[in-house]
Protein backbone atom coordinates (compact mmCIF):
# COMPACT_ATOMS: atom_id res chain seq x y z
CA UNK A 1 1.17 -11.98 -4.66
CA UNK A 2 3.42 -13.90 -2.32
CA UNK A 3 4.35 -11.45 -0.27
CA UNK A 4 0.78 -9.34 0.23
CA UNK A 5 -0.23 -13.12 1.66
CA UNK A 6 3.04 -12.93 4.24
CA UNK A 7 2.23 -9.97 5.42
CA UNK A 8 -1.91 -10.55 6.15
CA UNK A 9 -0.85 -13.31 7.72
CA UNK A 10 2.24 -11.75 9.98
CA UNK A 11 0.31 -12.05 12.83
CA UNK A 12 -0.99 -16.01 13.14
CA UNK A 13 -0.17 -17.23 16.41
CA UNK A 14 1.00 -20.70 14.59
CA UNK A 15 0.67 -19.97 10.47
CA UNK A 16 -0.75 -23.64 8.80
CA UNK A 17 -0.71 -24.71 4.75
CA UNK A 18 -4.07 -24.00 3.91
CA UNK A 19 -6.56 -26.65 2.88
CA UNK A 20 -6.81 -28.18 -0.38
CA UNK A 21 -10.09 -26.60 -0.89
CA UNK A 22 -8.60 -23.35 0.44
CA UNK A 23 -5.92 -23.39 -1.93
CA UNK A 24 -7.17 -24.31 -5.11
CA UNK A 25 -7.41 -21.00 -7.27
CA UNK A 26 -10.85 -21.58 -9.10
CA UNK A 27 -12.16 -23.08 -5.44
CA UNK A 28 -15.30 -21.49 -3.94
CA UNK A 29 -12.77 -20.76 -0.63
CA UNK A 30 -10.53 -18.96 -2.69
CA UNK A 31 -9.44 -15.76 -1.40
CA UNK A 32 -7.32 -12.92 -3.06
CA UNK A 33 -3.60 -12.96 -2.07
CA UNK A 34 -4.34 -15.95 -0.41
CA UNK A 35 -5.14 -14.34 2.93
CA UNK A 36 -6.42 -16.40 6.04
CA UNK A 37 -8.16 -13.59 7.96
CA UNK A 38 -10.93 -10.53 7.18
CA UNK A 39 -9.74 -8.18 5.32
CA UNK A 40 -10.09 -6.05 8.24
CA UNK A 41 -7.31 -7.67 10.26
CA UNK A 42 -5.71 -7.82 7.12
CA UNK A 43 -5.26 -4.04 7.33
CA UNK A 44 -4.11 -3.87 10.46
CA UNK A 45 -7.59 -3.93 12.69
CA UNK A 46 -6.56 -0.09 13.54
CA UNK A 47 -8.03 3.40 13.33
CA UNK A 48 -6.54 3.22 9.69
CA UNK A 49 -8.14 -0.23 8.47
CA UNK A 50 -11.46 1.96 9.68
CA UNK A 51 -10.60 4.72 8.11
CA UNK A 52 -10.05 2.66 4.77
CA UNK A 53 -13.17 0.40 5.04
CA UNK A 54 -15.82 3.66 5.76
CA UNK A 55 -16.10 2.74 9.17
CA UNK A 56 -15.64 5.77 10.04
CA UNK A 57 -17.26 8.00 7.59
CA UNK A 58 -16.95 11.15 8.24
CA UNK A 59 -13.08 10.75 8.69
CA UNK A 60 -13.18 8.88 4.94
CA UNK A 61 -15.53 12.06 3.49
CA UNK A 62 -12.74 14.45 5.09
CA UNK A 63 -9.58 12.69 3.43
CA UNK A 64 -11.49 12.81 0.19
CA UNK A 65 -12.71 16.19 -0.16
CA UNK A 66 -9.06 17.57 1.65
CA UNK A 67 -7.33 15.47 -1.30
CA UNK A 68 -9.39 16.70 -4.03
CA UNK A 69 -8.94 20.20 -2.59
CA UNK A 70 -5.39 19.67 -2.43
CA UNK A 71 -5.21 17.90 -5.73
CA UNK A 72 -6.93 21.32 -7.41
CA UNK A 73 -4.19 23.51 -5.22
CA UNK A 74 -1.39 21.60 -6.56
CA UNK A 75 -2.62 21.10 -9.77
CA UNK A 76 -3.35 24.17 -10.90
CA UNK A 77 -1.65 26.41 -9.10
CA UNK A 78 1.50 25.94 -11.00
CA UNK A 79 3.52 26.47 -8.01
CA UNK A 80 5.93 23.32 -6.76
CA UNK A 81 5.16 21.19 -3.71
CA UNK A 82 7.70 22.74 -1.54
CA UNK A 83 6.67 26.32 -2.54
CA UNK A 84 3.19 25.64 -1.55
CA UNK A 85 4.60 23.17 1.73
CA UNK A 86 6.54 26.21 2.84
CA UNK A 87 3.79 28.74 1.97
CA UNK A 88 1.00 26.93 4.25
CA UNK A 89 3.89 26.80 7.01
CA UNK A 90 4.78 29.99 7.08
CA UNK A 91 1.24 31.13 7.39
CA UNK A 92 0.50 28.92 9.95
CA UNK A 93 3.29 29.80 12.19
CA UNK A 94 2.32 33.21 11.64
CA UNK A 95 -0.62 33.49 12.67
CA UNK A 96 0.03 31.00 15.82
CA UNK A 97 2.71 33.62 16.55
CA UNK A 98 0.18 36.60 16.47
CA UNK A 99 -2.23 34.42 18.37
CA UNK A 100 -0.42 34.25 21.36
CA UNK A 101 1.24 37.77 21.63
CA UNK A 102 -2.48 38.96 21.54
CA UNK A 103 -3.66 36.64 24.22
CA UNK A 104 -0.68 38.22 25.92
CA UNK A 105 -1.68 41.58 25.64
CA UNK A 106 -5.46 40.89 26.25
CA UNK A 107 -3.98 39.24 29.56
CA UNK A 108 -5.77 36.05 28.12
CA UNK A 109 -4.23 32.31 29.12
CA UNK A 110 -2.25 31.12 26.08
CA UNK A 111 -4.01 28.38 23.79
CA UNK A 112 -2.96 24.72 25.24
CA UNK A 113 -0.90 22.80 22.92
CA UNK A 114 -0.43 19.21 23.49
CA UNK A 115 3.20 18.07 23.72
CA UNK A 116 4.52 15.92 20.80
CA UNK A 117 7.25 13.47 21.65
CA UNK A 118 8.31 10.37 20.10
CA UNK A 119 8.36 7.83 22.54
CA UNK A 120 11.36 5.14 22.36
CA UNK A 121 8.86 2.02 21.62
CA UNK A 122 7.29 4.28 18.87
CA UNK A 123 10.25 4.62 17.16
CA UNK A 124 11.78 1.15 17.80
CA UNK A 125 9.18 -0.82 15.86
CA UNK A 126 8.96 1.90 13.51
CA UNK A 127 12.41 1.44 12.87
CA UNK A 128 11.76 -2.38 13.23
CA UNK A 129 9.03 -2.51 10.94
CA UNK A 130 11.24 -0.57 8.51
CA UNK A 131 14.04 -3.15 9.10
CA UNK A 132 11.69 -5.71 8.03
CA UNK A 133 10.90 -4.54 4.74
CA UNK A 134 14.32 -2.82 3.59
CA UNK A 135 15.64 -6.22 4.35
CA UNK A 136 12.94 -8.23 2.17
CA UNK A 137 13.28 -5.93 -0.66
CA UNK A 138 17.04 -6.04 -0.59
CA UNK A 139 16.53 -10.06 -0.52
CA UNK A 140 14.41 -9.66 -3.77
CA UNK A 141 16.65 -7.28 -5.47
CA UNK A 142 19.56 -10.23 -4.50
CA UNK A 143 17.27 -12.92 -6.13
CA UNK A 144 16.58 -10.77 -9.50
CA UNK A 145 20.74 -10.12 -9.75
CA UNK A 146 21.39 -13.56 -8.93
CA UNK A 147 19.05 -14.82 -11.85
CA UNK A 148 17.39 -17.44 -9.26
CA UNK A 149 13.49 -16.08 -9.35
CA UNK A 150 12.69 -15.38 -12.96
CA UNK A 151 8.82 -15.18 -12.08
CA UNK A 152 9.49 -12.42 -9.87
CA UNK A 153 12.20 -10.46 -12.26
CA UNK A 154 9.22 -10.95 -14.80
CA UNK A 155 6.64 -9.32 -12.63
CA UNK A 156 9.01 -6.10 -11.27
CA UNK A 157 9.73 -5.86 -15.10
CA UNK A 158 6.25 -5.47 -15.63
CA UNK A 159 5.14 -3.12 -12.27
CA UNK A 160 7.97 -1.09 -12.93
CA UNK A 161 7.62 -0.59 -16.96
CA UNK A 162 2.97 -0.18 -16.00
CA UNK A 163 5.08 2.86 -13.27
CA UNK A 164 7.06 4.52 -16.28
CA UNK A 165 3.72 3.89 -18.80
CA UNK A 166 1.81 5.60 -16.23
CA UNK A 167 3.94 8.04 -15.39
CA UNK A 168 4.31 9.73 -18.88
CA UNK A 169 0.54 10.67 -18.83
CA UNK A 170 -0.30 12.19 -15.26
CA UNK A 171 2.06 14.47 -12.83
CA UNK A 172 2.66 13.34 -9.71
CA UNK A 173 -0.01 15.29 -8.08
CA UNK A 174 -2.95 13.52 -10.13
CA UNK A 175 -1.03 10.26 -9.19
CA UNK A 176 -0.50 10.66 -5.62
CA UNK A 177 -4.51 12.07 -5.95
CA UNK A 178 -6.29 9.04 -7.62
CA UNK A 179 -3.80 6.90 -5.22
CA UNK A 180 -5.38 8.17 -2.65
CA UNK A 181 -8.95 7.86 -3.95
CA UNK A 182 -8.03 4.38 -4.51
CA UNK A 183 -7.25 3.34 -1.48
CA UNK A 184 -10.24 5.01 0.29
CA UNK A 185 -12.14 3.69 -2.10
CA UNK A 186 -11.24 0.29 -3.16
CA UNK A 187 -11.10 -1.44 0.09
CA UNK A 188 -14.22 -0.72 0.92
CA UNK A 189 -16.03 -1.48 -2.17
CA UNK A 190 -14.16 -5.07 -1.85
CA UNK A 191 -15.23 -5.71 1.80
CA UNK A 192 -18.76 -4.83 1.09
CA UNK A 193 -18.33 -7.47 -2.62
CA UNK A 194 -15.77 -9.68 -0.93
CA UNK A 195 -17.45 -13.00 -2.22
CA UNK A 196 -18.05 -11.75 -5.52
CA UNK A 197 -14.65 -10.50 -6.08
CA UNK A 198 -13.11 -13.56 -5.05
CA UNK A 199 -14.99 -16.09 -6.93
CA UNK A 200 -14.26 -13.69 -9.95
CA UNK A 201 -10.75 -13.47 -8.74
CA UNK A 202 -10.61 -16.82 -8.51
CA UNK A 203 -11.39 -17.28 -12.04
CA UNK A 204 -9.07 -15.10 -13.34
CA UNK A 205 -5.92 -17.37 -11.44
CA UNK A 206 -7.12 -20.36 -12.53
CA UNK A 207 -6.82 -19.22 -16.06
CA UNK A 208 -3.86 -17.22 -15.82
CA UNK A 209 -1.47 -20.09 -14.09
CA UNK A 210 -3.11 -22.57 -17.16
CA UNK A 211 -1.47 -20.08 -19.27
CA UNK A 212 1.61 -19.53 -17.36
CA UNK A 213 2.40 -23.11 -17.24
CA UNK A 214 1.95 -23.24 -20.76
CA UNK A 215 4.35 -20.57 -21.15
CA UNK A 216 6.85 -22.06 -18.70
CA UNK A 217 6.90 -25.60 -19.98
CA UNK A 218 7.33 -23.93 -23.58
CA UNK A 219 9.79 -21.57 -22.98
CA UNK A 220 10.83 -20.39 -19.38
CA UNK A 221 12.39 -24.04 -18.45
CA UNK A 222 13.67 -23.81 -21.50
CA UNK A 223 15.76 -20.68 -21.23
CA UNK A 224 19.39 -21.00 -20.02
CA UNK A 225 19.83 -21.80 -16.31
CA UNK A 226 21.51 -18.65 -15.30
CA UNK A 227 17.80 -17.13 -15.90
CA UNK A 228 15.87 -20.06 -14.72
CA UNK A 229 15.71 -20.72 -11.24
CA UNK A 230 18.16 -22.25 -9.55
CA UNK A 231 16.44 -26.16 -8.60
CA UNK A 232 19.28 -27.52 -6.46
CA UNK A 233 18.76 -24.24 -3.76
């Protein structure tokens, strides 16, 4: 995708076209989304790109066996997400609350809590960040009214109709549950196969934009130019 290869490469000091050896889908340099840097970096180079690529296992083996938990909780409890949400809450406030009236009575120091604030930076370039991306998907969803990208109204047609197909077999606990086993999963399995996966990857593009310029020359430059995009912008 266009934009997954925008945003690994957000943070290039001085962003250059890649080679011709780079760029050439079926090319032994090929890389998926057409990234520049590890996939690593690509991921933010954070506690969470270790947490994704099993760097730091025993947090990984904790968000998988607290999302299967969870998953079976949710799943076959019956009750709703903000019945159980408010359940867990109230238990856990609860029994804070009975924790430190005892140590009261006992004469005992109460438990230390650290203090949670929201710094101003924190929530400026969260709020940045979030800018960013309302702004690039409002940009998109101009395009698509507009008529002037019909490769990208093709390919939200597509993600969103896979979304509803998807949708009408699981709940949106199993979802949110093998989303999350995905993306533990996934990454890591690609960083350890990265050369592998590309070269197959690689394959796979070549082919598909043979096709698609079939298709286009057939049919998409053919279509009327409100739908087609817009060559003079």
């Amino acid at each position: 995708m266009e934009n997954s290869a925008d945003i690994c490469d957000r943070e290039e000091a001085a962003p250059s076209a890649p080679s011709a050896s780079s760029s050439a889908p079926g090319g032994s340099d090929y890389r998926l989304f057409g990234r520049q840097s590890t996939i690593h970096q690509c991921m933010g180079g954070g506690i969470a790109a270790d947490v994704l690529l099993w760097r730091r296992r025993h947090v990984s083996l904790g968000i998988i066996i607290v999302a299967t938990v969870a998953w079976v909780i949710f799943e076959r409890s019956g009750l709703s997400f903000l019945s159980i949400c408010s359940d867990v809450l109230l238990l856990l406030i609860i029994s804070l609350f009975i924790h430190a009236n005892y140590a009261v009575y006992r004469n005992r120091p109460l438990p230390e809590l650290s203090e949670l604030v929201f710094s101003e930076e924190m929530v400026t370039n969260a709020a940045a960040s979030f800018r960013v991306k309302i702004n690039r998907l409002l940009l998109m969803a101009h395009d698509i009214t507009l008529g002037k990208d019909f490769r990208l109204f093709f390919q939200v047609v597509v993600c969103l109709w896979l979304i509803s197909a998807i949708g009408s077999f699981f709940s949106f606990y199993t979802l949110a549950y093998i989303g999350t086993i995905i993306s533990i999963t996934v990454p890591a399995l690609y960083s350890r196969y990265e050369k592998h996966v590309d070269r197959f990857c690689g394959m796979l593009h070549r082919n598909f934009s043979r096709h698609y310029k079939v298709v286009d020359e057939s049919l998409i430059s053919k279509l009327p130019r409100g739908l087609s995009k817009d060559k003079n912008m």
